[in-house]
PDB file of N, CA and C in Angstrom:
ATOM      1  N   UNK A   1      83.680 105.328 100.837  1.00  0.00           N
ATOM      2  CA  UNK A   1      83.884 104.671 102.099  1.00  0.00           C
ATOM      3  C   UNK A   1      82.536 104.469 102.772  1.00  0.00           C
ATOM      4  N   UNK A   2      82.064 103.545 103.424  1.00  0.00           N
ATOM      5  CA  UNK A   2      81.066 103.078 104.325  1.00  0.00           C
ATOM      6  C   UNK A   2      80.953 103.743 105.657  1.00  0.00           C
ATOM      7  N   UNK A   3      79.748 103.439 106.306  1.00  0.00           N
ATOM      8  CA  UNK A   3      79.163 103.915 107.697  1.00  0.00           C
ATOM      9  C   UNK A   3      80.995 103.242 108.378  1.00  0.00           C
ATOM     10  N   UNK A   4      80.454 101.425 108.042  1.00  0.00           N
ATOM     11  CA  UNK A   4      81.958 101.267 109.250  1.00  0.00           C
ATOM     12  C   UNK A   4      83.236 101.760 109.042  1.00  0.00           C
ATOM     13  N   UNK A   5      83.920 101.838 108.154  1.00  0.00           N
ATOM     14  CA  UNK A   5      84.897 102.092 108.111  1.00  0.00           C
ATOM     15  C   UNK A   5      85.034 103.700 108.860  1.00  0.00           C
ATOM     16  N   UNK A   6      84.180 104.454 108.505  1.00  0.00           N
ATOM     17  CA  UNK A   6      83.679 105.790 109.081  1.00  0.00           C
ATOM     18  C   UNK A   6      84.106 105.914 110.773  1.00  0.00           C
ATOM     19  N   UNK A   7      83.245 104.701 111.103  1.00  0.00           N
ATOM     20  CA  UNK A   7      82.965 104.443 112.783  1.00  0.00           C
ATOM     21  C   UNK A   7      84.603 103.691 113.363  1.00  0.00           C
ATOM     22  N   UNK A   8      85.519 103.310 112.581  1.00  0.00           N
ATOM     23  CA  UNK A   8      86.822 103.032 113.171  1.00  0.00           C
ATOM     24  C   UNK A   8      87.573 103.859 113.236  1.00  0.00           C
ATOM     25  N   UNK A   9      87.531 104.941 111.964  1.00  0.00           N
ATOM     26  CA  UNK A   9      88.939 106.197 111.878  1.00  0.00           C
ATOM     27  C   UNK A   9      88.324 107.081 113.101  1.00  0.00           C
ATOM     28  N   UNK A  10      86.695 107.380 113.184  1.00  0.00           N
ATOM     29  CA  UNK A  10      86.409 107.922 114.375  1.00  0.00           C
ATOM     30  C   UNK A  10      86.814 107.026 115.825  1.00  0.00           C
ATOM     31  N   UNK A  11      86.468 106.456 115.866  1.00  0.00           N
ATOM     32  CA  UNK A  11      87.112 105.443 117.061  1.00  0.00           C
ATOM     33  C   UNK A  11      88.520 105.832 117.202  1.00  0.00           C
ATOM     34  N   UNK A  12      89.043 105.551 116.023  1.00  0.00           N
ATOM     35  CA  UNK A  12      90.740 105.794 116.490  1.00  0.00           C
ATOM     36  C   UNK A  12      91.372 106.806 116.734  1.00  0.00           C
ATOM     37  N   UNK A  13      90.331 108.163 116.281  1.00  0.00           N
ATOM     38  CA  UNK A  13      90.772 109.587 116.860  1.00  0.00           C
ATOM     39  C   UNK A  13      90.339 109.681 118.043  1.00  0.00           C
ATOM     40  N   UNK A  14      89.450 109.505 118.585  1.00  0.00           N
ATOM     41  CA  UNK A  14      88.516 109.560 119.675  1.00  0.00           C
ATOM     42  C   UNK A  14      90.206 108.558 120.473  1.00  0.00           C
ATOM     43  N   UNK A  15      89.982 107.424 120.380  1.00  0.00           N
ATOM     44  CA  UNK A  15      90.870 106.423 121.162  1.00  0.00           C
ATOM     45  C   UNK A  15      90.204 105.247 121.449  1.00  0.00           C
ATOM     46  N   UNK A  16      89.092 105.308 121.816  1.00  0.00           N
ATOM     47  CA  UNK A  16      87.910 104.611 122.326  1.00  0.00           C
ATOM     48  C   UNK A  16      86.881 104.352 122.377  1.00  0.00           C
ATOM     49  N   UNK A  17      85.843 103.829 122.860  1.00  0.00           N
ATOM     50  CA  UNK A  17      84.302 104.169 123.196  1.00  0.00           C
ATOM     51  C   UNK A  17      83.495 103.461 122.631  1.00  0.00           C
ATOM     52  N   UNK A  18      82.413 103.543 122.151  1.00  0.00           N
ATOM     53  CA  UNK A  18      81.328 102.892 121.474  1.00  0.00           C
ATOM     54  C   UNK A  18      80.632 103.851 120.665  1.00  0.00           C
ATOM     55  N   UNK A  19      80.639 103.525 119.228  1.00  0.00           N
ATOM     56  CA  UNK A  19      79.981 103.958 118.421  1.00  0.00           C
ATOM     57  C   UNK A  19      78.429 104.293 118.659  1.00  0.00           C
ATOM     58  N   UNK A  20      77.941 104.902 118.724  1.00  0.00           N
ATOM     59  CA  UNK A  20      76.131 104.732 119.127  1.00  0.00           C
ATOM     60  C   UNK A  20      75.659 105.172 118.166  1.00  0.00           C
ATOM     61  N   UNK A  21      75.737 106.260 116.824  1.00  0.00           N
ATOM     62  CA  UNK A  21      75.114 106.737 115.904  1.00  0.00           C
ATOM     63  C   UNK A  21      76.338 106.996 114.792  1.00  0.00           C
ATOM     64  N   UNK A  22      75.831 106.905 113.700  1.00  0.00           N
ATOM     65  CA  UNK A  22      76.578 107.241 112.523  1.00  0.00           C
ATOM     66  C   UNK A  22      75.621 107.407 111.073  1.00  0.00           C
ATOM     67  N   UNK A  23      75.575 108.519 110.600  1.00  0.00           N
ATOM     68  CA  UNK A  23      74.864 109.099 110.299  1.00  0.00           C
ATOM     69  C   UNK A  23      75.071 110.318 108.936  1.00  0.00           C
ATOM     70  N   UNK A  24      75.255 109.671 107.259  1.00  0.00           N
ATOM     71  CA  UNK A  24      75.457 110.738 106.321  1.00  0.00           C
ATOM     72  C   UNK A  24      74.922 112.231 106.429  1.00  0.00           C
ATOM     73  N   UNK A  25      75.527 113.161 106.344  1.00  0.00           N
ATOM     74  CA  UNK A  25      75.382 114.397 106.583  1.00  0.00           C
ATOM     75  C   UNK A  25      76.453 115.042 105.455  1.00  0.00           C
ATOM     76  N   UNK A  26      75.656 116.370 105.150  1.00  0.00           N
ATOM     77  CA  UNK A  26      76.445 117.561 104.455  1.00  0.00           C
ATOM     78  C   UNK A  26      76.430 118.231 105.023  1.00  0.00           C
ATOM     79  N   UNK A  27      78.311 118.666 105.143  1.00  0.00           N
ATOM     80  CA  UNK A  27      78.561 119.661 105.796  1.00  0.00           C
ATOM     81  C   UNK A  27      79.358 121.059 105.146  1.00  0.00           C
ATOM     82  N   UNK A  28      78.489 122.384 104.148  1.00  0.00           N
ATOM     83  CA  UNK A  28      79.627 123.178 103.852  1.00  0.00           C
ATOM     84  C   UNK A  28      79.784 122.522 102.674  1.00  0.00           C
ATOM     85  N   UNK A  29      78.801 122.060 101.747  1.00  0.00           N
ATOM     86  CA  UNK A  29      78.812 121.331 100.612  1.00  0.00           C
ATOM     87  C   UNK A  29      79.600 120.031 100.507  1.00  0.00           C
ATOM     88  N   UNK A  30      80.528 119.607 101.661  1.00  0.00           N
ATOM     89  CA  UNK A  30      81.290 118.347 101.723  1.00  0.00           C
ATOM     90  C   UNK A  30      80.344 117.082 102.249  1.00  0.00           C
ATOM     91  N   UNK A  31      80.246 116.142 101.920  1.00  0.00           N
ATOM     92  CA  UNK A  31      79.613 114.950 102.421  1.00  0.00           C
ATOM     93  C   UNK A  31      80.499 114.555 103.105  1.00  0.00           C
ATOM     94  N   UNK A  32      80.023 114.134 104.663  1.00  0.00           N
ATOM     95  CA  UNK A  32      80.757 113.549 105.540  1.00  0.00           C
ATOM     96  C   UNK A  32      79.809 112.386 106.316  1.00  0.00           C
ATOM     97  N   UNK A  33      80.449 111.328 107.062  1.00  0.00           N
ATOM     98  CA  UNK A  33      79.605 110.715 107.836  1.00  0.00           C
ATOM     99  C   UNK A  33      80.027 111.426 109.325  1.00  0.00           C
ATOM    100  N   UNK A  34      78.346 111.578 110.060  1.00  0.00           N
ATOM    101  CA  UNK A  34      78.410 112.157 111.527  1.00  0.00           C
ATOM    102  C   UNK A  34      78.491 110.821 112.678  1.00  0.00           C
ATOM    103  N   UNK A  35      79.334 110.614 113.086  1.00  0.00           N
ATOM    104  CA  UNK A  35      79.911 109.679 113.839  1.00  0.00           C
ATOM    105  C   UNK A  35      79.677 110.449 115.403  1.00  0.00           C
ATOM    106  N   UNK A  36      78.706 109.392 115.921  1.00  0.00           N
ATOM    107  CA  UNK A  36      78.667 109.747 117.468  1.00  0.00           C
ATOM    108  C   UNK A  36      79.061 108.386 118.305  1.00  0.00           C
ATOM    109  N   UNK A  37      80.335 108.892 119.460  1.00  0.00           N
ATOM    110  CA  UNK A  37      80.958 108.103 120.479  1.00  0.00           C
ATOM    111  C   UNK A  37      80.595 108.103 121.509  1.00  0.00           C
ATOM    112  N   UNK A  38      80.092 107.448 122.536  1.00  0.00           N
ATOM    113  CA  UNK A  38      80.384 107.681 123.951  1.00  0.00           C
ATOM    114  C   UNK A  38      81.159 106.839 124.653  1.00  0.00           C
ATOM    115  N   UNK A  39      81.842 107.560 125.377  1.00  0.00           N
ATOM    116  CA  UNK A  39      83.266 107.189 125.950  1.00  0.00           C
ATOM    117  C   UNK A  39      83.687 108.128 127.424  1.00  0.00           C
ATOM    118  N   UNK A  40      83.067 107.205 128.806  1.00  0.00           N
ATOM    119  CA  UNK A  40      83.607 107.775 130.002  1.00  0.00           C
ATOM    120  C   UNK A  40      82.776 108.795 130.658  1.00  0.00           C
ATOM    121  N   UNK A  41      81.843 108.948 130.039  1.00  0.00           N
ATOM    122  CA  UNK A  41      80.848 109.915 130.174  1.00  0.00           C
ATOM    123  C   UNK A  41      80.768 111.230 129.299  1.00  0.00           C
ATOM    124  N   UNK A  42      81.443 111.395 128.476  1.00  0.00           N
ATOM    125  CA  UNK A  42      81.672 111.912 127.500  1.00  0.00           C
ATOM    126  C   UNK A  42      80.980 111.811 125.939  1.00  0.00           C
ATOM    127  N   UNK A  43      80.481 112.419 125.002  1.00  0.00           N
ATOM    128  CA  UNK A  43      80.102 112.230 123.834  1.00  0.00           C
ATOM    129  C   UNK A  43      80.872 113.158 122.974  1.00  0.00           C
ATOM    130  N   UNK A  44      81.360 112.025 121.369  1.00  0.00           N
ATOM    131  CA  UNK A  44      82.178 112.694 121.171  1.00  0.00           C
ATOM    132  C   UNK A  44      81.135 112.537 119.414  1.00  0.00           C
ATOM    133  N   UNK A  45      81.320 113.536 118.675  1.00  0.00           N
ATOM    134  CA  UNK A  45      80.597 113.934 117.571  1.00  0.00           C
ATOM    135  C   UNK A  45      82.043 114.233 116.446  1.00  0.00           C
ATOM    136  N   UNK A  46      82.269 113.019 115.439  1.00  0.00           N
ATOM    137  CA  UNK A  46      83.149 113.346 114.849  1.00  0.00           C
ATOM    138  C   UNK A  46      82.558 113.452 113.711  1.00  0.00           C
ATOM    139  N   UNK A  47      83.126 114.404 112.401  1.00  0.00           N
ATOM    140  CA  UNK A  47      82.864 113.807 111.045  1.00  0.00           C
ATOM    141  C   UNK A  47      83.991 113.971 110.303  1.00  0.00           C
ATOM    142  N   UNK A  48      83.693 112.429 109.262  1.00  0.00           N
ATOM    143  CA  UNK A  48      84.509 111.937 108.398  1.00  0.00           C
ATOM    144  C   UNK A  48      84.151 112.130 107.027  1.00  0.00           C
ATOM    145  N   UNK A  49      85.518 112.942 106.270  1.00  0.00           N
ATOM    146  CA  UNK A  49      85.147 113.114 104.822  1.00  0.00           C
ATOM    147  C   UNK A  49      84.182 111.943 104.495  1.00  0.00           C
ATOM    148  N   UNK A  50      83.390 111.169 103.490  1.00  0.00           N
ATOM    149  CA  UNK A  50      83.109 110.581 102.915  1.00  0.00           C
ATOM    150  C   UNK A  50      83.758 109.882 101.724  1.00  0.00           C
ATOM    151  N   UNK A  51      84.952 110.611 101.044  1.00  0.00           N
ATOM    152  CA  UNK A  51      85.464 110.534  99.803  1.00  0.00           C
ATOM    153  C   UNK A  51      87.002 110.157 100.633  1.00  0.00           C
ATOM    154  N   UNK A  52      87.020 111.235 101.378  1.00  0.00           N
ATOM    155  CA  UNK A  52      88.807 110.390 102.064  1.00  0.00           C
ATOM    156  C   UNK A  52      89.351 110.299 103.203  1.00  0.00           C
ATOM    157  N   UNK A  53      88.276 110.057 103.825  1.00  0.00           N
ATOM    158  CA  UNK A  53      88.299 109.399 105.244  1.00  0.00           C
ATOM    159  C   UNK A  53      89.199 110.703 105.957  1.00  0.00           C
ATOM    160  N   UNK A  54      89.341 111.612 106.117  1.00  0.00           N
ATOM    161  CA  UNK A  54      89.697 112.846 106.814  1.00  0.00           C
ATOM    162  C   UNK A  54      88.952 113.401 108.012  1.00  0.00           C
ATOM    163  N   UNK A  55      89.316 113.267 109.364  1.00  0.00           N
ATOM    164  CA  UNK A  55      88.416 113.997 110.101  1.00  0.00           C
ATOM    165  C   UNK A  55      88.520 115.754 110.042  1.00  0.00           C
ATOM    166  N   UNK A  56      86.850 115.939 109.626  1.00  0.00           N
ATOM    167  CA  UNK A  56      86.955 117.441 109.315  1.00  0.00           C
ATOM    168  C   UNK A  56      86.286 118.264 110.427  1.00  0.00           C
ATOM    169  N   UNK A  57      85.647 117.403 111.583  1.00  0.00           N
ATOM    170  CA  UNK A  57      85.382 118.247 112.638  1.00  0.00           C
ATOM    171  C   UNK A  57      84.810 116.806 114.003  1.00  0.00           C
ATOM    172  N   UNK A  58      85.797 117.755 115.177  1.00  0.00           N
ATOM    173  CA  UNK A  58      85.955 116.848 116.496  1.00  0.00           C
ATOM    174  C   UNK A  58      85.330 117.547 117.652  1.00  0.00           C
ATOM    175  N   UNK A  59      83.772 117.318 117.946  1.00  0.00           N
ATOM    176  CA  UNK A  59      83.100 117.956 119.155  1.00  0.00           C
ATOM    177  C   UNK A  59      83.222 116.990 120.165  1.00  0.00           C
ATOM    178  N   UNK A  60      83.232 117.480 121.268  1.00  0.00           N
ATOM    179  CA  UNK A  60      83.264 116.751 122.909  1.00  0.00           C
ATOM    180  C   UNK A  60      81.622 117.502 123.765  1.00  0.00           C
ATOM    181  N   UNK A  61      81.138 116.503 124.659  1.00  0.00           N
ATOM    182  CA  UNK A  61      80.365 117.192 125.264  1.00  0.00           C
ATOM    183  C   UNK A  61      79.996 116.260 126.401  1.00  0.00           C
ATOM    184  N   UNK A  62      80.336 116.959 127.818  1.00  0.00           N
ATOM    185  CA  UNK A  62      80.173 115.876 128.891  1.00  0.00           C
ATOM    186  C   UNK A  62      78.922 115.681 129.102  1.00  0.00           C
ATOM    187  N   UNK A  63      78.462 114.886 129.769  1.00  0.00           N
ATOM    188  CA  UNK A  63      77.137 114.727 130.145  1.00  0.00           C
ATOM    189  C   UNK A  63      76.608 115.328 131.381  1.00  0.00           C
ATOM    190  N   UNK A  64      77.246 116.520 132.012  1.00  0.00           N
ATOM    191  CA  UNK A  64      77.075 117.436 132.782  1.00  0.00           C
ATOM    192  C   UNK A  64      77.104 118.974 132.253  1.00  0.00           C
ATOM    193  N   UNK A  65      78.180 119.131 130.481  1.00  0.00           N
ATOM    194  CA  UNK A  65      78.139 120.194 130.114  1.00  0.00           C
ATOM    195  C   UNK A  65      77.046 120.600 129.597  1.00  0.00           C
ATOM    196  N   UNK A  66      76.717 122.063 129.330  1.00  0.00           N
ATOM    197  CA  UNK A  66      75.189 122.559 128.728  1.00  0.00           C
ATOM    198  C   UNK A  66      75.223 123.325 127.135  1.00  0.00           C
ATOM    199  N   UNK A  67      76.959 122.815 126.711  1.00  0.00           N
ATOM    200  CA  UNK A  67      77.313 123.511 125.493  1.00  0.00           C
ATOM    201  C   UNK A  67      78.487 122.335 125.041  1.00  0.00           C
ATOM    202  N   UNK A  68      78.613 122.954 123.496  1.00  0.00           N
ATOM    203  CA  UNK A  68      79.390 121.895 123.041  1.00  0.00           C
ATOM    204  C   UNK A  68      81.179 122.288 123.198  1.00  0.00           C
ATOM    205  N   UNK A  69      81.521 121.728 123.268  1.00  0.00           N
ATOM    206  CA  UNK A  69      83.597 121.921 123.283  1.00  0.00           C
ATOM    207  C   UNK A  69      83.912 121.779 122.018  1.00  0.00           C
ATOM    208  N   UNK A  70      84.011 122.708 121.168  1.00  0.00           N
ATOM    209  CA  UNK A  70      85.135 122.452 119.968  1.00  0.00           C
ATOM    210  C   UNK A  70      86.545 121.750 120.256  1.00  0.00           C
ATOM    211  N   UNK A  71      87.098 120.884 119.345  1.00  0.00           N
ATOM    212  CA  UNK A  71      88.179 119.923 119.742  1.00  0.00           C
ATOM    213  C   UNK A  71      88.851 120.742 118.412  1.00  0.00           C
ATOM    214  N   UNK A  72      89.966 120.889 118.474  1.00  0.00           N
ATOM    215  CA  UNK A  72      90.934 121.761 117.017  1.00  0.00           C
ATOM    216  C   UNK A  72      91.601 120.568 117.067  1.00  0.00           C
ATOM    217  N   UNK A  73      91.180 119.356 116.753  1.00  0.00           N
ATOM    218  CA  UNK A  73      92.504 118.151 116.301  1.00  0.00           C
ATOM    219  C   UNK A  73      91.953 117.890 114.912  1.00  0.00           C
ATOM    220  N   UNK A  74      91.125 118.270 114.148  1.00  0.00           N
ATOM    221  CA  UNK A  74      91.121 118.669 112.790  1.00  0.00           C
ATOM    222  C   UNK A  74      91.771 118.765 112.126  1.00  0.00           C
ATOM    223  N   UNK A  75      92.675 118.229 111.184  1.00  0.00           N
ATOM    224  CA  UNK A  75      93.549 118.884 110.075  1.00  0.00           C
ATOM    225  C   UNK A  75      93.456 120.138 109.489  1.00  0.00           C
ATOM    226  N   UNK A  76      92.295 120.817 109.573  1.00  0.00           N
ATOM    227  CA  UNK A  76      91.675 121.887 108.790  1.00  0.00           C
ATOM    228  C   UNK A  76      91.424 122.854 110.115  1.00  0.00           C
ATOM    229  N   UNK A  77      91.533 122.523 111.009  1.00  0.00           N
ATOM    230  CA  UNK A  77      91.351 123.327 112.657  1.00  0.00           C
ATOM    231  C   UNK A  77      90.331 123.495 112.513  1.00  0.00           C
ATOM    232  N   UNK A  78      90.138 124.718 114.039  1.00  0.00           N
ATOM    233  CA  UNK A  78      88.195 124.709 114.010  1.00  0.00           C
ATOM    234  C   UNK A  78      87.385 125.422 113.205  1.00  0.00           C
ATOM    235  N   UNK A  79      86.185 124.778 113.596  1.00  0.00           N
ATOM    236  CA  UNK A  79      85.310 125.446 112.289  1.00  0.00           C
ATOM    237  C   UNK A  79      84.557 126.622 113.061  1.00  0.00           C
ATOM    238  N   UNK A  80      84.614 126.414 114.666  1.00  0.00           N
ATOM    239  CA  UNK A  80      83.775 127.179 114.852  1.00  0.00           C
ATOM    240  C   UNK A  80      82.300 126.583 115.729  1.00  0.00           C
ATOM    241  N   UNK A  81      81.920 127.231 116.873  1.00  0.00           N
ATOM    242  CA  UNK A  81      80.668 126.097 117.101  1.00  0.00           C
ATOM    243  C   UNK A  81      79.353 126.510 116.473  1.00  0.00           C
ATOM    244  N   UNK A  82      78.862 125.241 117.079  1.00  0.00           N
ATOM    245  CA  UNK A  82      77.904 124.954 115.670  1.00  0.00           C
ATOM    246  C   UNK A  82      76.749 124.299 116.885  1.00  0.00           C
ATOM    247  N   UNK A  83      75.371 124.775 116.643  1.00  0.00           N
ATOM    248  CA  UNK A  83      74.302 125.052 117.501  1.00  0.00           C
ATOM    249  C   UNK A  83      73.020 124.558 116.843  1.00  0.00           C
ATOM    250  N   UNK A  84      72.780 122.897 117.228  1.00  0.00           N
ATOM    251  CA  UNK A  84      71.895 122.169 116.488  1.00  0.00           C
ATOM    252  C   UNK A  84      70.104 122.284 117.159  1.00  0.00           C
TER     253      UNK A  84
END
């Protein structure tokens, strides 16, 4: 699967927004694309299997917060936060 197709299944979990970054990444030996949204003042950091379009992890982070929000709408639930 491609960057775009990547940037719509994220879009469509998200609901909304504008794509601003998208970005191959390994995550946990899985290749995923890192899909970044902003939407409302909000940034939303999704990633998508690479191989089957699965979202395997859904971060939120307002543009007033000073940490990230784990989102558990994952199929696989949370992973846990994660401190870049």
């Amino acid at each position: 699967m491609g960057s775009r197709r990547a940037g719509e299944i994220a879009l469509s979990h998200v609901g909304s927004g504008t794509v601003t970054e998208v970005e191959a990444e390994t995550e946990h030996g899985r290749t995923v694309w890192s899909v970044k949204i902003r939407k409302n003042g909000t940034r939303y950091d999704v990633h998508v299997d690479r191989a089957s379009g699965e979202i395997t992890r859904s971060r939120t982070k307002t543009d007033d917060d000073h940490g990230d929000a784990d989102d558990d709408s994952g199929r696989h639930g949370r992973h846990g936060r994660h401190h870049d």
